[in-house]
N, C-alpha and C. Protein backbone atom coordinates (compact mmCIF):
# COMPACT_ATOMS: atom_id res chain seq x y z
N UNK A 1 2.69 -6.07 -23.91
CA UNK A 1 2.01 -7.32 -23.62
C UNK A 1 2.23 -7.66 -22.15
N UNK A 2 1.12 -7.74 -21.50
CA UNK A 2 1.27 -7.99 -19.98
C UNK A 2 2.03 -9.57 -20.05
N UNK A 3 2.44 -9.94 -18.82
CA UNK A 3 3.22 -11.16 -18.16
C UNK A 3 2.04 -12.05 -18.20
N UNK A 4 2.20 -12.96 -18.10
CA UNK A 4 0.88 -14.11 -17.63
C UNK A 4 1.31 -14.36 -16.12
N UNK A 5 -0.03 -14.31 -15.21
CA UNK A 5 0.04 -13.74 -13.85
C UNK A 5 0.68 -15.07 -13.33
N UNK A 6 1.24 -15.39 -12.28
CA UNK A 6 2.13 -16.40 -11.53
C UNK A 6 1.39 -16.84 -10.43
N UNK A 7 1.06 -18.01 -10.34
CA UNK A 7 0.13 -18.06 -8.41
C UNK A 7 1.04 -17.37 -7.50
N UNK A 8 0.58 -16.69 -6.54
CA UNK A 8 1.31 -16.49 -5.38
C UNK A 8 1.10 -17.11 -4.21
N UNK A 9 2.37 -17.42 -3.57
CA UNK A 9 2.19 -18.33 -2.48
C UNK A 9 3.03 -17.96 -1.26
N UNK A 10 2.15 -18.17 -0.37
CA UNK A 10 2.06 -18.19 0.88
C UNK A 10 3.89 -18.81 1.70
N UNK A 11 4.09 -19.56 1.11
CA UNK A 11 5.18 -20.32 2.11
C UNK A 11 6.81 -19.85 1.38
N UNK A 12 7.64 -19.33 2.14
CA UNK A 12 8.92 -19.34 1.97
C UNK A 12 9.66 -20.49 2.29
N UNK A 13 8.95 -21.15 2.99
CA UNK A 13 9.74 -22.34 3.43
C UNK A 13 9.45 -23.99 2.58
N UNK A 14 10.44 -23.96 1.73
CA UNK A 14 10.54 -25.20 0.74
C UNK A 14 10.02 -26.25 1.25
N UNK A 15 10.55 -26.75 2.16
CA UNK A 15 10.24 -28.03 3.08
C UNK A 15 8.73 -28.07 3.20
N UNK A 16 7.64 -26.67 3.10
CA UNK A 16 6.27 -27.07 3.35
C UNK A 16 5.99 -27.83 1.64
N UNK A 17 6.82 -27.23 0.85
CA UNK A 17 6.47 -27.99 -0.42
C UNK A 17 6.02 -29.15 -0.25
N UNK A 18 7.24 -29.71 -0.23
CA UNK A 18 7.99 -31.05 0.00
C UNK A 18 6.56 -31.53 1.09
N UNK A 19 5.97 -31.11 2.11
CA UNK A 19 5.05 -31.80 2.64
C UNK A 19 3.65 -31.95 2.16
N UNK A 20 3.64 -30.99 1.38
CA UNK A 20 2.43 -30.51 -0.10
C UNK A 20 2.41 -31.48 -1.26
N UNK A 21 3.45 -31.82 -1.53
CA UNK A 21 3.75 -33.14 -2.39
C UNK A 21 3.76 -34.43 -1.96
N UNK A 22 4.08 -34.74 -1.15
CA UNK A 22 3.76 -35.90 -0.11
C UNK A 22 2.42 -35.93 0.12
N UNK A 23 1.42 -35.51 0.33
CA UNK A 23 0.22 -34.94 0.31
C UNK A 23 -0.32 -35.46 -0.72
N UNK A 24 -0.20 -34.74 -1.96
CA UNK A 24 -1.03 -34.99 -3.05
C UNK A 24 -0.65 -36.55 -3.98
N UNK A 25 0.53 -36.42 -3.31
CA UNK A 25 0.75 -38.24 -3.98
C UNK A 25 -0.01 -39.44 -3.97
N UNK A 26 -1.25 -39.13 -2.64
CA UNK A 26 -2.57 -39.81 -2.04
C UNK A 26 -3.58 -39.54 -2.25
N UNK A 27 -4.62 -40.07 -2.94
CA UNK A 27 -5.41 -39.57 -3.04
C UNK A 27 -6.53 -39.51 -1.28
N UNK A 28 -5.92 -40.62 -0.92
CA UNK A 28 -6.56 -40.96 0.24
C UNK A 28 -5.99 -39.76 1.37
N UNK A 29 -4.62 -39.55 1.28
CA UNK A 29 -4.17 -38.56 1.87
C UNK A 29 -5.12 -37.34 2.10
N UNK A 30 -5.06 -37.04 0.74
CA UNK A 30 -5.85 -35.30 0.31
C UNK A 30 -7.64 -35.16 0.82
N UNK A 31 -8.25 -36.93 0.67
CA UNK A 31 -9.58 -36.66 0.79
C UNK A 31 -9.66 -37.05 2.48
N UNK A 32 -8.32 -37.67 3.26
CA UNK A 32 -8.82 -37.20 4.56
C UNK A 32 -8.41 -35.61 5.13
N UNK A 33 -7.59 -34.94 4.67
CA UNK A 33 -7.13 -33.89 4.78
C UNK A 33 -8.61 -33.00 4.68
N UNK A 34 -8.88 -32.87 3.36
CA UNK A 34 -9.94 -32.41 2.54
C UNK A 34 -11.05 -32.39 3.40
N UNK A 35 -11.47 -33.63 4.27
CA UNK A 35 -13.02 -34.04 4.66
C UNK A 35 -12.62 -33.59 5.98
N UNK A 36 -11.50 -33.42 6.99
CA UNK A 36 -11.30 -33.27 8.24
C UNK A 36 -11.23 -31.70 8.61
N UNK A 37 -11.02 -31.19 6.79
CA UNK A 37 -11.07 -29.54 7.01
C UNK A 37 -13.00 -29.14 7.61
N UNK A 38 -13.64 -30.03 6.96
CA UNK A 38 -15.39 -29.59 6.92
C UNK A 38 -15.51 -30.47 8.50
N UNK A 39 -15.47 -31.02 8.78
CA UNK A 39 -15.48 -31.60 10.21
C UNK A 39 -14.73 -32.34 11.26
N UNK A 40 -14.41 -32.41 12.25
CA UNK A 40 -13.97 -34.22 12.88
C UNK A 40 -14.81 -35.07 12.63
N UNK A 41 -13.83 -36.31 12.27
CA UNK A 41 -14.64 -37.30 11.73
C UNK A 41 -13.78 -38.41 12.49
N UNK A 42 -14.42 -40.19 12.47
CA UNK A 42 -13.80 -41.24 13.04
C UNK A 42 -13.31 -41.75 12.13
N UNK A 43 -12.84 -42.82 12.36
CA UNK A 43 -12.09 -44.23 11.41
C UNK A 43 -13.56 -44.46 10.40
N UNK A 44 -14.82 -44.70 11.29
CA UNK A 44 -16.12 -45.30 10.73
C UNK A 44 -16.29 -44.55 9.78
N UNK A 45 -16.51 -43.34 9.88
CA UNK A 45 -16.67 -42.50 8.47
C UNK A 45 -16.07 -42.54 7.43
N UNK A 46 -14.92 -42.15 7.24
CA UNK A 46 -14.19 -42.61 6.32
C UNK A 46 -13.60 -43.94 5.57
N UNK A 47 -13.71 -45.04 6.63
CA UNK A 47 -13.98 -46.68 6.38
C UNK A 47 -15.00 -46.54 5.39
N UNK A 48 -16.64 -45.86 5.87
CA UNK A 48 -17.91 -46.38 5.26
C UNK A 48 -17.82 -45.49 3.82
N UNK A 49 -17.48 -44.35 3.71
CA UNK A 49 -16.98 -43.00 2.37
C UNK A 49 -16.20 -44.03 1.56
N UNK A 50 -15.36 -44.44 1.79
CA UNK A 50 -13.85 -45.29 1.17
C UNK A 50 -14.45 -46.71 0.66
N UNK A 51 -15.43 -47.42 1.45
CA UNK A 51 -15.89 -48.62 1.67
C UNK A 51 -14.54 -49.48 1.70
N UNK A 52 -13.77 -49.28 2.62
CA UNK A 52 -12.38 -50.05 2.73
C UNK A 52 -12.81 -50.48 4.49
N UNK A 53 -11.66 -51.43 4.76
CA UNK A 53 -11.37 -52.13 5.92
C UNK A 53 -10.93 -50.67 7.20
N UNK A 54 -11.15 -51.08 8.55
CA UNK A 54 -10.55 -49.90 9.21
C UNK A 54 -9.33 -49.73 9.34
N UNK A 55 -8.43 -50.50 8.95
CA UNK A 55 -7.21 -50.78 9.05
C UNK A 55 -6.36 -50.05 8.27
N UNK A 56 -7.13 -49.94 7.26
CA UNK A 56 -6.68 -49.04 5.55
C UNK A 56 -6.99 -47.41 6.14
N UNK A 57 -7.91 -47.17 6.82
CA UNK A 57 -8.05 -45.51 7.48
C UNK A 57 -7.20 -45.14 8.38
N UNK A 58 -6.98 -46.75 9.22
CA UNK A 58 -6.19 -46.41 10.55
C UNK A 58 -4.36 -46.13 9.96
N UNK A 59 -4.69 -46.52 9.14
CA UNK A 59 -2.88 -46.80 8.05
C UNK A 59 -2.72 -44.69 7.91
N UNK A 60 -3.53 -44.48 6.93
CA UNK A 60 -3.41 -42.99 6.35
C UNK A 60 -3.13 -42.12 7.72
N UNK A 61 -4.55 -42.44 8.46
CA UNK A 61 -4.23 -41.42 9.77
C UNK A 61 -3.21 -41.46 10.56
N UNK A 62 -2.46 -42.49 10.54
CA UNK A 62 -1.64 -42.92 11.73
C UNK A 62 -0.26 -42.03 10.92
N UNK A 63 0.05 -42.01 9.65
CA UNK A 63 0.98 -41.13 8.80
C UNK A 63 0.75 -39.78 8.79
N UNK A 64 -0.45 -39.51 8.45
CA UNK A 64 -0.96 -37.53 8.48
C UNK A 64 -0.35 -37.47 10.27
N UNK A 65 -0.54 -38.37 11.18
CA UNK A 65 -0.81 -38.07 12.45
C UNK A 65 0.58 -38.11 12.55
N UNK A 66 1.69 -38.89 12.23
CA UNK A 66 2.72 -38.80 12.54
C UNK A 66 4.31 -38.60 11.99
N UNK A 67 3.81 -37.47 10.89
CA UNK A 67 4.51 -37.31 9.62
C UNK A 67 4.84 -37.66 8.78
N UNK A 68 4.51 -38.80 7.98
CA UNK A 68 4.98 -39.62 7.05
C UNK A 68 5.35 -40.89 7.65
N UNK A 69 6.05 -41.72 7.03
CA UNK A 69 6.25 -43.28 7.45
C UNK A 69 7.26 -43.12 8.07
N UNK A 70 8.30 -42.11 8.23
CA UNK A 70 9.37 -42.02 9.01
C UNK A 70 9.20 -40.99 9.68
N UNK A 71 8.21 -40.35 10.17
CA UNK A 71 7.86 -39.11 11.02
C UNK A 71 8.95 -37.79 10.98
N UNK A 72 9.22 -37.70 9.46
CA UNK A 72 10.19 -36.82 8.82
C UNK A 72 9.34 -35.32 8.55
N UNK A 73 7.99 -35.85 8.36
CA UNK A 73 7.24 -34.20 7.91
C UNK A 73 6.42 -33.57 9.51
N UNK A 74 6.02 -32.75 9.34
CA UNK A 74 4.84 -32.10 10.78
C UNK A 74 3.63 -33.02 10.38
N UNK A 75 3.05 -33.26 11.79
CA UNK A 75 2.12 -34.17 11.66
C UNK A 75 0.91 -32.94 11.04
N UNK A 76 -0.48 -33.97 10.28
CA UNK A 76 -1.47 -32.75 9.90
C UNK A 76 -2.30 -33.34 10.66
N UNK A 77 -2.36 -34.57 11.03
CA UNK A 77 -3.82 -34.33 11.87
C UNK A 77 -3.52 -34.74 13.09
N UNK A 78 -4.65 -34.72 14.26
CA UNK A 78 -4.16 -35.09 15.69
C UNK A 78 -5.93 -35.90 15.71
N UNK A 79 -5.61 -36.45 16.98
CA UNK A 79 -6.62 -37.22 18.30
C UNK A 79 -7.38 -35.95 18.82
N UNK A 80 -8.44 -35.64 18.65
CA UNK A 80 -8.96 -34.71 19.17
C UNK A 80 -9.65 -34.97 20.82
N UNK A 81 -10.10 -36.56 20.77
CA UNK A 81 -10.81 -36.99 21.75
C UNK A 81 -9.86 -38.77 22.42
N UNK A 82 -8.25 -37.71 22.79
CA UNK A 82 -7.30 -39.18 23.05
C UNK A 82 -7.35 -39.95 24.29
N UNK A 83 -8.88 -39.63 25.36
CA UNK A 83 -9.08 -40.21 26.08
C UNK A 83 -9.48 -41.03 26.02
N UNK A 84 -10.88 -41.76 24.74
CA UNK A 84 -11.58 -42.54 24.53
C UNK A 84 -10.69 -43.60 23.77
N UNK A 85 -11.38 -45.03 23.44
CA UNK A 85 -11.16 -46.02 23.44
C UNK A 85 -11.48 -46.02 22.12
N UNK A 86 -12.58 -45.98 22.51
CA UNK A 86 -13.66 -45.97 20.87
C UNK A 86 -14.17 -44.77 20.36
N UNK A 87 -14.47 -44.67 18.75
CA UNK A 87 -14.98 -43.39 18.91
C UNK A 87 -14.30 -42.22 18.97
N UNK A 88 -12.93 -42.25 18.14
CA UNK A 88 -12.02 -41.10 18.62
C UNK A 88 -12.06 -40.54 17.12
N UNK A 89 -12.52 -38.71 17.48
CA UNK A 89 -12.62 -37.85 16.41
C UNK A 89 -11.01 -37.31 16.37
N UNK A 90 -11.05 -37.46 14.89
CA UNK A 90 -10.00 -36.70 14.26
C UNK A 90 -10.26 -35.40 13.80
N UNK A 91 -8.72 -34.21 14.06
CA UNK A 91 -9.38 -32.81 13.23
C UNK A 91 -7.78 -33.20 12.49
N UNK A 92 -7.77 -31.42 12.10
CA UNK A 92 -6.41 -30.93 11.69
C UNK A 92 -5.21 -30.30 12.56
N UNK A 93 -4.52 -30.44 12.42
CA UNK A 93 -3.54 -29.45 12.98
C UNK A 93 -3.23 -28.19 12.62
N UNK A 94 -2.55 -26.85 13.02
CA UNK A 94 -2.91 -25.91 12.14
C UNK A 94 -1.92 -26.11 11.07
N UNK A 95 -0.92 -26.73 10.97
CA UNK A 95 -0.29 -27.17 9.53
C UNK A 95 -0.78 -27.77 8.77
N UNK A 96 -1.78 -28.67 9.06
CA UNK A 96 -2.93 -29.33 8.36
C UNK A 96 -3.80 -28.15 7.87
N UNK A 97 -4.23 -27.59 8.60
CA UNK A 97 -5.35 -26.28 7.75
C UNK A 97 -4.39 -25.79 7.26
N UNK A 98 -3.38 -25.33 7.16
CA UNK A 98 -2.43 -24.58 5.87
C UNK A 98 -2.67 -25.17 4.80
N UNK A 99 -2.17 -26.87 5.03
CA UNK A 99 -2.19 -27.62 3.63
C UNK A 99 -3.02 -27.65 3.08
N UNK A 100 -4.08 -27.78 3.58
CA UNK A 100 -5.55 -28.04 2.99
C UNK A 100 -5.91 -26.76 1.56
N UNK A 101 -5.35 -25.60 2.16
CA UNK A 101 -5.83 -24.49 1.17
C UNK A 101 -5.09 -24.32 0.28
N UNK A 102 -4.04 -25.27 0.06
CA UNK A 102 -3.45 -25.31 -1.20
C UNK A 102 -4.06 -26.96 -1.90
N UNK A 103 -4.68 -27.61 -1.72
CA UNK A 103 -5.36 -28.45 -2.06
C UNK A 103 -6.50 -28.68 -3.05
C-alpha cells in the first residue's frame, strides 16, 4: 500500500512559517498579498475592492510593509513609487512573491 503523498515544501527555514501564518490569519492580509502578486496597485483600489475607509488599507500595508506590528517578520510589500505624494503604487517584495505561492 503506497504512503499518502506529503506536500513538499520549499522552505527549511521555520521562521518563514511563522511569517506564512501571520499571513493567513488576515484575510485582508492574503487578499492584498494575493492582488499585489497580479499587479501594483494604490490605497484607492483596494479601499474601493474592500469598500472600507483608506485608513483601514493604509493600516494592512503599513504592517506587510513593515513586518508585522512590531517589525519582527521581513517586510512583503514595499513603495514602489516613494517619491510621490499621491498615488503611490504598491508591489511585493521578493519574500512577498515567495509567500504568495504558498497562498
Amino acid at each position: 500500500m503506497a504512503e499518502p503523498s506529503l506536500p513538499v515544501y520549499e522552505w527549511d527555514d521555520p521562521e518563514k512559517y511563522e511569517l506564512l501564518a501571520w499571513v493567513k490569519a488576515s484575510d485582508r492580509r492574503v487578499d492584498v498579498l494575493t492582488t499585489l502578486s497580479e499587479a501594483p496597485k494604490n490605497t484607492n483600489d483596494f479601499a474601493d475592492s474592500w469598500g472600507v475607509e483608506l485608513e483601514t488599507v493604509r493600516y494592512h500595508l503599513k504592517q506587510l510593509q513593515h513586518g508585522g506590528p512590531n517589525g519582527e517578520l521581513p517586510a512583503l510589500v514595499r513603495v514602489l513609487t516613494p517619491d510621490r505624494q499621491q498615488y503611490r503604487l504598491y508591489g511585493l517584495t521578493r519574500t512577498g512573491v515567495d509567500v504568495v505561492k504558498f497562498l
